[in-house]
C-alpha atoms as a PDB file:
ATOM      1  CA  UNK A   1      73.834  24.664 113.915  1.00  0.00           C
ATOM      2  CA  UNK A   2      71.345  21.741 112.379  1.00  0.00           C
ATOM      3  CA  UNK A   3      73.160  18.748 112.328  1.00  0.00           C
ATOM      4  CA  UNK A   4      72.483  17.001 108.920  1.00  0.00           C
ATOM      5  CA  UNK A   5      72.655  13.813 107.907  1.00  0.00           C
ATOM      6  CA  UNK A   6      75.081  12.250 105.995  1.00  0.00           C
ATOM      7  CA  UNK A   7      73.388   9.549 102.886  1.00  0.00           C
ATOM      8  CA  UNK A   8      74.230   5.748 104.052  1.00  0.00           C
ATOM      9  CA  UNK A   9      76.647   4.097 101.514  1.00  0.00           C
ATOM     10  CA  UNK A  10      77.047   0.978 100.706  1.00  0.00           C
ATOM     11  CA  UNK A  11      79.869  -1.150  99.092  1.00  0.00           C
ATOM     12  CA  UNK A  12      79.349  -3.447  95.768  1.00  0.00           C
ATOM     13  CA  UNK A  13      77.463  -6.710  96.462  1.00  0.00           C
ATOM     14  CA  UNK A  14      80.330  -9.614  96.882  1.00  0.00           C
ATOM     15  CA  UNK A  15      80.311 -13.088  96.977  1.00  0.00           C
ATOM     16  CA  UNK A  16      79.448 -13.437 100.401  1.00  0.00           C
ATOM     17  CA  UNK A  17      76.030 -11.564 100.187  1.00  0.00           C
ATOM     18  CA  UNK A  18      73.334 -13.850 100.089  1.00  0.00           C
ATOM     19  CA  UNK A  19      69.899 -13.129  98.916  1.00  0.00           C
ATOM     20  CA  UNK A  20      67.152 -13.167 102.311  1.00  0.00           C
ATOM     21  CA  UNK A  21      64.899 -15.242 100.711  1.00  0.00           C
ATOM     22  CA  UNK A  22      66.951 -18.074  99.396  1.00  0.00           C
ATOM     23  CA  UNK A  23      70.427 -17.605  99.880  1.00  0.00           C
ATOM     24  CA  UNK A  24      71.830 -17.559  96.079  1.00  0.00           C
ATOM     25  CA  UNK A  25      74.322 -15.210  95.449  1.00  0.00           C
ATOM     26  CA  UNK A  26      72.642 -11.318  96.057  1.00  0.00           C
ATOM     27  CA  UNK A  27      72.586  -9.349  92.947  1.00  0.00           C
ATOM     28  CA  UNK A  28      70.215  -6.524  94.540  1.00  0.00           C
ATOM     29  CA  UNK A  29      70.605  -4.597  97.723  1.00  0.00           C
ATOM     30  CA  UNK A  30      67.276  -2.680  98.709  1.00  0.00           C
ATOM     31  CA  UNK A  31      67.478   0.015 101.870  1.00  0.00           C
ATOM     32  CA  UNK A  32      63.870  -0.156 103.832  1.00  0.00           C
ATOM     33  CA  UNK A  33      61.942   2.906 105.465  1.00  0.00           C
ATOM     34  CA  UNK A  34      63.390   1.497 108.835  1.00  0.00           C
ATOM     35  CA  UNK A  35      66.623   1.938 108.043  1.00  0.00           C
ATOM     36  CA  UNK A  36      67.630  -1.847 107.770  1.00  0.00           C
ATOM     37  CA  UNK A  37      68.557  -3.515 103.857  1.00  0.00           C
ATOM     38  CA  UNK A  38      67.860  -6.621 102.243  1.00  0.00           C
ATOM     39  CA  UNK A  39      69.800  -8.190  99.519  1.00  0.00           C
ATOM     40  CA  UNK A  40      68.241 -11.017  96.807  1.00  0.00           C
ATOM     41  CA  UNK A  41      69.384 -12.262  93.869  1.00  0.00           C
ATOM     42  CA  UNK A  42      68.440 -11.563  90.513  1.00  0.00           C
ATOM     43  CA  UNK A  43      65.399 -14.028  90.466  1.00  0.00           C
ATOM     44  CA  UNK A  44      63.288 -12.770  93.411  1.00  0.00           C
ATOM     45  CA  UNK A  45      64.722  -9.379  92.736  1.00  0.00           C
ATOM     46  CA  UNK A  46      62.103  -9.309  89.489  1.00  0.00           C
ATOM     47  CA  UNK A  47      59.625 -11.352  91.704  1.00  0.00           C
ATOM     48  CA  UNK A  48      59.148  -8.816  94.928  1.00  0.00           C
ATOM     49  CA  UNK A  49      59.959  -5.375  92.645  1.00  0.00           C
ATOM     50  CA  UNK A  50      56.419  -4.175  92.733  1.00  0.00           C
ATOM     51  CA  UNK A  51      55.823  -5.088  96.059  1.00  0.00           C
ATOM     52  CA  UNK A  52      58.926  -3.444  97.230  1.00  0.00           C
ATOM     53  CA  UNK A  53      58.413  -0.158  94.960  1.00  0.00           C
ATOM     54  CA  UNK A  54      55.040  -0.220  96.604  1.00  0.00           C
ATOM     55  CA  UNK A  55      56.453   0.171  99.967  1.00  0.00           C
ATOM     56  CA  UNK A  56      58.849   2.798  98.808  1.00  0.00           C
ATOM     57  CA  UNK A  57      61.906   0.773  99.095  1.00  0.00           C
ATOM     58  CA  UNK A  58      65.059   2.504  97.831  1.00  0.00           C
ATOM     59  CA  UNK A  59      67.259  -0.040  95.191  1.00  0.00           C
ATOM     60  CA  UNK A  60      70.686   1.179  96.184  1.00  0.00           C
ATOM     61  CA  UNK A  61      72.834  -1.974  94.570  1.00  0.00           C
ATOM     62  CA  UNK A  62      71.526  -3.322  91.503  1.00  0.00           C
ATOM     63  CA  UNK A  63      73.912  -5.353  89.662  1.00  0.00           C
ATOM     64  CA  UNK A  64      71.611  -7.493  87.664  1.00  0.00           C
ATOM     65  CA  UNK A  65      72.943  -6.691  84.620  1.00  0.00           C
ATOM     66  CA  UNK A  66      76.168  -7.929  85.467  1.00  0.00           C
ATOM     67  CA  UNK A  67      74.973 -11.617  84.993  1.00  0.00           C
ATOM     68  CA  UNK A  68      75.695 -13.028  81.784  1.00  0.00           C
END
């Protein structure tokens, strides 16, 4: 039998995740190659994007749009 993995989930963003780089409120949840995720808020969200495509980040949470 090959085991298989089962896709990570992950809950909505709340108030209590903080964006890494400056801890406002975390509007976008990224899972790394490694494994590991980092969340940022809208602002450096739109500032690291290429960076983080680049590196073949996967956006899991995005809930930019949400903002008014």
């Amino acid at each position: 039998m090959t085991p298989t993995l089962s896709p990570t989930t992950f809950e909505p963003l709340t108030a209590y995740d903080r964006c890494d780089r400056c801890g406002a409120q975390g509007r976008v949840r990224v899972l790394l190659l490694s494994g590991s995720d980092l969340v940022f808020c809208g602002h450096h969200a739109r500032e690291y994007d290429a960076k983080l495509r680049d590196l073949g980040v996967e956006i899991i949470v995005d809930e930019t749009a949400t903002v008014s």
